[in-house]
PDB file of N, CA and C in Angstrom:
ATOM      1  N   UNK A   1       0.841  -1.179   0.000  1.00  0.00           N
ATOM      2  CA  UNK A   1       0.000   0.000   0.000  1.00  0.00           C
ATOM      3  C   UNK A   1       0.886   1.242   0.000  1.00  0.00           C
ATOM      4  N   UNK A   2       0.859   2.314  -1.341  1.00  0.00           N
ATOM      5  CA  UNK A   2       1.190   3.310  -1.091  1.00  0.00           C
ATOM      6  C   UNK A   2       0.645   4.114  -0.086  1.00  0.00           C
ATOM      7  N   UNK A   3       1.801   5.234   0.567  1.00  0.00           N
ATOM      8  CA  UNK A   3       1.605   6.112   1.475  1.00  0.00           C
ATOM      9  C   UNK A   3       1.505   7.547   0.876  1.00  0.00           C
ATOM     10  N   UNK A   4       1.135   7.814  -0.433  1.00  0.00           N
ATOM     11  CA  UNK A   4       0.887   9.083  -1.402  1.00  0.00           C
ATOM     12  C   UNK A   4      -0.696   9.322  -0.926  1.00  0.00           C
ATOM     13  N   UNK A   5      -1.586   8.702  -0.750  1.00  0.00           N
ATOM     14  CA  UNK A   5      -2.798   8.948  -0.588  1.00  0.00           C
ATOM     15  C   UNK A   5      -3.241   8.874   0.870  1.00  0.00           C
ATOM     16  N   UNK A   6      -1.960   8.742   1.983  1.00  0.00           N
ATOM     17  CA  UNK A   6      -2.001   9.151   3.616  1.00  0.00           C
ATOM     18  C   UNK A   6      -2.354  10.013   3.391  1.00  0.00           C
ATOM     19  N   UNK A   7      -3.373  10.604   4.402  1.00  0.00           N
ATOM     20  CA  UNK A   7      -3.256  11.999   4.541  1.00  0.00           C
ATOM     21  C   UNK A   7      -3.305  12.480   6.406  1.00  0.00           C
ATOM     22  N   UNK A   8      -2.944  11.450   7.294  1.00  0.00           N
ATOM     23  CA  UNK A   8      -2.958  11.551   8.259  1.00  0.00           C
ATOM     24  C   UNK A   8      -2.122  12.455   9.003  1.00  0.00           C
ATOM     25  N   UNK A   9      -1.044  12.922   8.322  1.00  0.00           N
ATOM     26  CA  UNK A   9      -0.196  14.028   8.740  1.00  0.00           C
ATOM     27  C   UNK A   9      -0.553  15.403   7.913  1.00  0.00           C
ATOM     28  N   UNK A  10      -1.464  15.759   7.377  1.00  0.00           N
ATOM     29  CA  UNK A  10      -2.342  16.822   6.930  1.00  0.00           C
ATOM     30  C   UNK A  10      -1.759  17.237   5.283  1.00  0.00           C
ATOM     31  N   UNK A  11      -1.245  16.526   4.887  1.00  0.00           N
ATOM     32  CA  UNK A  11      -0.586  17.042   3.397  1.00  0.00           C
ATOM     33  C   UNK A  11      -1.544  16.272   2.582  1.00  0.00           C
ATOM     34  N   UNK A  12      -1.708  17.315   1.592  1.00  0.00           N
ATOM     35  CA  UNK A  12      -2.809  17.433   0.646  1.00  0.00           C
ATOM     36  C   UNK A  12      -4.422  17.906   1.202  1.00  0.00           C
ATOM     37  N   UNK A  13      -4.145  18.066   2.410  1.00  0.00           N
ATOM     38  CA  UNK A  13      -6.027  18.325   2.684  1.00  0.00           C
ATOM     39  C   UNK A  13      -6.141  20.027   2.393  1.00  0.00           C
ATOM     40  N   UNK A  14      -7.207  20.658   2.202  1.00  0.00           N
ATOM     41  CA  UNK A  14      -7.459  22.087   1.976  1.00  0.00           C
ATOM     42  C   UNK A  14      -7.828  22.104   3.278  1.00  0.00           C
ATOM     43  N   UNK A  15      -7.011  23.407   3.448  1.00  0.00           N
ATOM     44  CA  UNK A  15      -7.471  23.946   5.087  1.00  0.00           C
ATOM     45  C   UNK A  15      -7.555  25.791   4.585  1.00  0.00           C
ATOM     46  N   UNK A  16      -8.300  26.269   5.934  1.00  0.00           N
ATOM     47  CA  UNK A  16      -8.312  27.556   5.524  1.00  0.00           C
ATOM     48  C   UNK A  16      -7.735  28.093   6.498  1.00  0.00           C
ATOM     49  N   UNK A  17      -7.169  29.286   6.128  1.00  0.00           N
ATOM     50  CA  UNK A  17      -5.953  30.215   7.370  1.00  0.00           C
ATOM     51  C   UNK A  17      -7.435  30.857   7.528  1.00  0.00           C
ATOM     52  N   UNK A  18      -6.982  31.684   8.486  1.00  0.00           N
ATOM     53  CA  UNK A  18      -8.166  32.532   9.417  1.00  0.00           C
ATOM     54  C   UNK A  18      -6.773  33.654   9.976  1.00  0.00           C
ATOM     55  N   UNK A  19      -7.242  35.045  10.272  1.00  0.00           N
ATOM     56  CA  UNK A  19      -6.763  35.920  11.092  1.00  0.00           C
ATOM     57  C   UNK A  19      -6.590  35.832  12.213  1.00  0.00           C
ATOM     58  N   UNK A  20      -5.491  35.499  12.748  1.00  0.00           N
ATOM     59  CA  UNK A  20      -5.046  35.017  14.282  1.00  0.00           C
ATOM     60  C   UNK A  20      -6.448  36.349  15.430  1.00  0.00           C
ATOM     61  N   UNK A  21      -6.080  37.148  14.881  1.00  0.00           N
ATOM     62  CA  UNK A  21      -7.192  38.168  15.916  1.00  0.00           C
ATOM     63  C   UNK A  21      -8.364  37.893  15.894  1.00  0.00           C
ATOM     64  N   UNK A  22      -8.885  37.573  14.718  1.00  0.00           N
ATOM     65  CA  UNK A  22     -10.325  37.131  14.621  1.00  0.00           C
ATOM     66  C   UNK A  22     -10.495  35.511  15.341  1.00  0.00           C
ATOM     67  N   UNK A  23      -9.385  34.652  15.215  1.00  0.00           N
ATOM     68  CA  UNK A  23      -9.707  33.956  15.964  1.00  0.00           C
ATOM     69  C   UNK A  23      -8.595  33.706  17.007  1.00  0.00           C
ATOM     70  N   UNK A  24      -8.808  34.922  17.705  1.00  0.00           N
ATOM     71  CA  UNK A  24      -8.347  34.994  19.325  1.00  0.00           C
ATOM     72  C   UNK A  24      -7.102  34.161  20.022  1.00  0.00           C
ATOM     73  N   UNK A  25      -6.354  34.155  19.196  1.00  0.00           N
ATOM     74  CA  UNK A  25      -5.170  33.602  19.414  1.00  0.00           C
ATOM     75  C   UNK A  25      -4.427  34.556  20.277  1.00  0.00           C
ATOM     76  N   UNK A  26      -3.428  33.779  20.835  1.00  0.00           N
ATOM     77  CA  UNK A  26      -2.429  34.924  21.610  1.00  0.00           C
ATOM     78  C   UNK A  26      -1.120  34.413  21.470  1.00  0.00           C
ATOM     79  N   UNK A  27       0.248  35.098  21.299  1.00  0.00           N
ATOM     80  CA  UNK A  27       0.803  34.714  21.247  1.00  0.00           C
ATOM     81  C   UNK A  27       1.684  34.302  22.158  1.00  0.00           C
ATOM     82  N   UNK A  28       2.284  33.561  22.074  1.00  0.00           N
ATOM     83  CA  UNK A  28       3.738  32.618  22.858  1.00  0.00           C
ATOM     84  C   UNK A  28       4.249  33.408  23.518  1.00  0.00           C
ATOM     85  N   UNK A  29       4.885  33.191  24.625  1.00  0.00           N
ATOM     86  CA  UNK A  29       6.368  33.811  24.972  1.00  0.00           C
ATOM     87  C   UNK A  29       6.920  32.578  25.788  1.00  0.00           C
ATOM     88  N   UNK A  30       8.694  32.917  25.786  1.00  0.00           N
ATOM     89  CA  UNK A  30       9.221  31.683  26.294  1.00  0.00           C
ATOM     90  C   UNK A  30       9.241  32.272  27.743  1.00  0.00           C
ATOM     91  N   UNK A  31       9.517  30.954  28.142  1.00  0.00           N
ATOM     92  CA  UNK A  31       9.698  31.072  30.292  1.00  0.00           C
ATOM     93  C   UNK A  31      10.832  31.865  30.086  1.00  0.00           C
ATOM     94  N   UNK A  32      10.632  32.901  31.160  1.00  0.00           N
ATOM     95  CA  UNK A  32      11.671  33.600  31.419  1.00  0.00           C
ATOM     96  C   UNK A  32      11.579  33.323  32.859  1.00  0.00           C
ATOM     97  N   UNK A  33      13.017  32.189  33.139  1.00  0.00           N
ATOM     98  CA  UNK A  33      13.030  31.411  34.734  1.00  0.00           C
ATOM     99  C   UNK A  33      13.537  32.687  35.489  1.00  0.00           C
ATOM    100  N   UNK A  34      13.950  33.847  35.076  1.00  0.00           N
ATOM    101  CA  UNK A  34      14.751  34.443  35.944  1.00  0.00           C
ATOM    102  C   UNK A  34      13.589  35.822  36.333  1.00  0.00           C
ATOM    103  N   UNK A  35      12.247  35.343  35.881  1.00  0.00           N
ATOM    104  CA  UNK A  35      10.999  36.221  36.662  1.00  0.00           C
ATOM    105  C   UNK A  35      10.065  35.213  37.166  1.00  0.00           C
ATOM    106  N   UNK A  36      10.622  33.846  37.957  1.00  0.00           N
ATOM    107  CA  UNK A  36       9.755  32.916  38.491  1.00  0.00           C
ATOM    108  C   UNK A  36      10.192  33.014  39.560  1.00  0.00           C
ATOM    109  N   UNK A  37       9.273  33.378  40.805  1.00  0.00           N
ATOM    110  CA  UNK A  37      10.067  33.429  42.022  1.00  0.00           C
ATOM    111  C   UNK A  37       9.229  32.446  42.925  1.00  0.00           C
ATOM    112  N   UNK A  38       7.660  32.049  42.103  1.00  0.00           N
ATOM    113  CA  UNK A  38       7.270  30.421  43.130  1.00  0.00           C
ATOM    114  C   UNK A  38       6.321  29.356  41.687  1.00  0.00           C
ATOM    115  N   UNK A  39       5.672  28.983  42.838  1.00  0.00           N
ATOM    116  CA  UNK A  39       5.249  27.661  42.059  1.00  0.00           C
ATOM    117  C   UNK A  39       4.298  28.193  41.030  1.00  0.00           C
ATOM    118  N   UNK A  40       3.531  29.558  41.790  1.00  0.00           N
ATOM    119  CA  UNK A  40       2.247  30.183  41.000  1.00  0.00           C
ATOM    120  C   UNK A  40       2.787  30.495  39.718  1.00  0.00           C
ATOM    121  N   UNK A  41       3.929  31.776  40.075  1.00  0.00           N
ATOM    122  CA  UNK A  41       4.789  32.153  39.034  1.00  0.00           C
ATOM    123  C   UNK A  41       4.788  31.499  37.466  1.00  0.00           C
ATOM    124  N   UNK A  42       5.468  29.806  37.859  1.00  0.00           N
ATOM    125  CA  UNK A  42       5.778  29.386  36.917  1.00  0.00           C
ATOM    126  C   UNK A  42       4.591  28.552  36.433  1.00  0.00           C
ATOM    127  N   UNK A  43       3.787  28.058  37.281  1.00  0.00           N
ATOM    128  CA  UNK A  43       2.015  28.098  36.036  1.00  0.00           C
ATOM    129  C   UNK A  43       1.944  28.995  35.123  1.00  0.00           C
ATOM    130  N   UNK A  44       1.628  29.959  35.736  1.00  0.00           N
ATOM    131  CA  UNK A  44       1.193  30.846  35.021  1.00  0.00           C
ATOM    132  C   UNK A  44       2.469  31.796  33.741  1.00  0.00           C
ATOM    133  N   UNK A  45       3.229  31.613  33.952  1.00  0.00           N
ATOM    134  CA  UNK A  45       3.964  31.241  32.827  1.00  0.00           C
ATOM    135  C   UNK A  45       3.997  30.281  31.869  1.00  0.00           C
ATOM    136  N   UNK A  46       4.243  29.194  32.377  1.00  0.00           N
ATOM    137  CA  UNK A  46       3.732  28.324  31.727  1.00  0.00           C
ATOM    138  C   UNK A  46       2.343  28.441  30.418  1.00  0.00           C
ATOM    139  N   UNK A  47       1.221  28.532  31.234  1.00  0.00           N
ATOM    140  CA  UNK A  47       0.386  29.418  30.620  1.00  0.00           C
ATOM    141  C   UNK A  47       0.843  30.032  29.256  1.00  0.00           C
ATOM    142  N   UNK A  48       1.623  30.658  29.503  1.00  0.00           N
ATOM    143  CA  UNK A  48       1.839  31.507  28.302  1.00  0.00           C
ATOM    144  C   UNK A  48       2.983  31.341  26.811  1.00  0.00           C
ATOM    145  N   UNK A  49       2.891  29.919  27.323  1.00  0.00           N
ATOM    146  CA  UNK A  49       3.794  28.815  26.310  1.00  0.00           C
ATOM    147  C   UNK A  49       3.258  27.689  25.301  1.00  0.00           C
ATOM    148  N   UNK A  50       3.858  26.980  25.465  1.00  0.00           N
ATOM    149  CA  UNK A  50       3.289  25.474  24.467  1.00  0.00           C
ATOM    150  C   UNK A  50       2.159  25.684  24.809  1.00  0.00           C
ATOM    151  N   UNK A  51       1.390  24.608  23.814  1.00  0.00           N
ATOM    152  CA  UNK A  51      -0.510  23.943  24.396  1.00  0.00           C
ATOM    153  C   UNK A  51      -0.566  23.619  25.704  1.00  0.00           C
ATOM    154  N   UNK A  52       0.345  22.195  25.502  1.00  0.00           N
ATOM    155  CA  UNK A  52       0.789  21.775  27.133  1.00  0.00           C
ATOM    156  C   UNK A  52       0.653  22.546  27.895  1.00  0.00           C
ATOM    157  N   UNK A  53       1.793  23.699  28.447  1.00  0.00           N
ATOM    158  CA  UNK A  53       2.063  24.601  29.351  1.00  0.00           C
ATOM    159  C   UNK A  53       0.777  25.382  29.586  1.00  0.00           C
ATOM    160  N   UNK A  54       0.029  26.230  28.527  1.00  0.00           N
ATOM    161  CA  UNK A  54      -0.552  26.964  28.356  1.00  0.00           C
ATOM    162  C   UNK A  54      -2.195  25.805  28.607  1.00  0.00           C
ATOM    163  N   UNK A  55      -2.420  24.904  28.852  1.00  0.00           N
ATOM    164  CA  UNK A  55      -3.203  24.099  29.988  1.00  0.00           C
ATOM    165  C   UNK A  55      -3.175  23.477  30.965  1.00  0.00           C
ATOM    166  N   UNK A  56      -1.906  23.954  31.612  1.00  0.00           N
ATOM    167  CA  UNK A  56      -1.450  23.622  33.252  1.00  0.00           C
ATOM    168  C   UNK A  56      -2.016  25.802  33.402  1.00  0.00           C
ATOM    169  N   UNK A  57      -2.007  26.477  32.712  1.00  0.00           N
ATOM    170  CA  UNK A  57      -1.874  27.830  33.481  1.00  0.00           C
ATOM    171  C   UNK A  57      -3.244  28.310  33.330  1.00  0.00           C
ATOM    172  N   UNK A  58      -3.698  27.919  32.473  1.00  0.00           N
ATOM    173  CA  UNK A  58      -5.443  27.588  32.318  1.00  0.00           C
ATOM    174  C   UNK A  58      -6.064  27.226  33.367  1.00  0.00           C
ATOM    175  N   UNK A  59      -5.510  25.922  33.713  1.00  0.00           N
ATOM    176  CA  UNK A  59      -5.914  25.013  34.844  1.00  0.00           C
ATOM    177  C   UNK A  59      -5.410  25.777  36.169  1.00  0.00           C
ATOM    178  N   UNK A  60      -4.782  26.148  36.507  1.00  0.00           N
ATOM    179  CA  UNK A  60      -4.001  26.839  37.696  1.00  0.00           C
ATOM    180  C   UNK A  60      -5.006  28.602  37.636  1.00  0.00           C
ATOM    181  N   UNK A  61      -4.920  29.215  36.160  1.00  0.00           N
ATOM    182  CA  UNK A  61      -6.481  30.427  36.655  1.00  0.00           C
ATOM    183  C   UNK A  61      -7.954  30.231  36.936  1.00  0.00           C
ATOM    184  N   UNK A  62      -7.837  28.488  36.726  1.00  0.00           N
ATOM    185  CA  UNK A  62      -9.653  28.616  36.875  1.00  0.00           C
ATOM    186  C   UNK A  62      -9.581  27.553  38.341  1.00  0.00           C
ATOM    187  N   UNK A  63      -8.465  27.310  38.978  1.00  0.00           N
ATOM    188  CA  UNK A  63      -8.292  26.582  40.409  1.00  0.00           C
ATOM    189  C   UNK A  63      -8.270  28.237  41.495  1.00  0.00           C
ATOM    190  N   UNK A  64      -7.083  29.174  41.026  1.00  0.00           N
ATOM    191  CA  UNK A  64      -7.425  29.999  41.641  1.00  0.00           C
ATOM    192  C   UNK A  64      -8.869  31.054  41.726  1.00  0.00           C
ATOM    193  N   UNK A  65      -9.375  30.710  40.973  1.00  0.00           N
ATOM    194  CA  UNK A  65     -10.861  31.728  40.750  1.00  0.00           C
ATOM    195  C   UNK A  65     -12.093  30.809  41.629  1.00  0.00           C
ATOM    196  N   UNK A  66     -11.657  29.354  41.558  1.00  0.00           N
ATOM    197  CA  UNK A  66     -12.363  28.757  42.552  1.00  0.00           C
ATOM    198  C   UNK A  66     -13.038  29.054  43.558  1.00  0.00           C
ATOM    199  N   UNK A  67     -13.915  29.486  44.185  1.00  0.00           N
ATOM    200  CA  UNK A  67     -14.711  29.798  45.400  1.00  0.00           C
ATOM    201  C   UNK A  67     -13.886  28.830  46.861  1.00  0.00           C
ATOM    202  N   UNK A  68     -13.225  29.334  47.253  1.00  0.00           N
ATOM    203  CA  UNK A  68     -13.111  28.405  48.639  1.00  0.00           C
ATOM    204  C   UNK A  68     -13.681  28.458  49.597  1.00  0.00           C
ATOM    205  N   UNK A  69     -14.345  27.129  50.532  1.00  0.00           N
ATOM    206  CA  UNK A  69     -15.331  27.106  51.851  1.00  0.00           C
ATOM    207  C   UNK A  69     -14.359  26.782  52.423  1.00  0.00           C
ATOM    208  N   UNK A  70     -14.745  26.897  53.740  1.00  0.00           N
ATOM    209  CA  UNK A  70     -14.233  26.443  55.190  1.00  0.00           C
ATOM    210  C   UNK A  70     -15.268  25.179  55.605  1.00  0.00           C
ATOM    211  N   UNK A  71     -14.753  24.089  55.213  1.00  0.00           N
ATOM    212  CA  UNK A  71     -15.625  22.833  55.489  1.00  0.00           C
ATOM    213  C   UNK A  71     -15.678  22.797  57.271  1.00  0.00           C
ATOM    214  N   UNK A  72     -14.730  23.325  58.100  1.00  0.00           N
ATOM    215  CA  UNK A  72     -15.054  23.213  59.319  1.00  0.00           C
ATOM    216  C   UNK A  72     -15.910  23.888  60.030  1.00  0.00           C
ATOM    217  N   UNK A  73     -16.294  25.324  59.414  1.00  0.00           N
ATOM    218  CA  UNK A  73     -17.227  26.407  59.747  1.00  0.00           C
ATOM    219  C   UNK A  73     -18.399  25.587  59.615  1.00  0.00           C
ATOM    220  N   UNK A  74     -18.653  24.391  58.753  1.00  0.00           N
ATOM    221  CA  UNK A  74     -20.064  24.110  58.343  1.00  0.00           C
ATOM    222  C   UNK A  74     -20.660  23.300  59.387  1.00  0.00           C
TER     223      UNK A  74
END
């Protein structure tokens, strides 16, 4: 079986570009370790990197926005 008619690595399919602003992209920046001074820090840096990274800092703004109880008050 030829591998000319793969298309599982996206060559040959029509795709359409779109305007990064119109669709709300943001861009990259690399870790800059020498403005990480804790753990928050570097989430949220993170965040602002790879996919990866940039869904640990996702995950780390919607943990801090969290509502916290005092289960012992209850």
């Amino acid at each position: 079986m030829s591998n000319e008619h793969d298309k599982s690595h996206g060559e040959g399919i029509d795709r359409v570009l779109h305007d990064p602003i119109s669709d709300k992209l943001v861009p990259l920046e690399p870790l800059d370790l020498s403005q990480i001074h804790s753990v928050d820090d570097l989430v949220r840096g993170m965040g602002r990197t790879a996919f990866t990274g940039r869904q640990v800092g996702e995950g780390a703004t919607f943990w801090k926005r969290w509502p916290v109880t005092n289960s012992a008050s209850s």
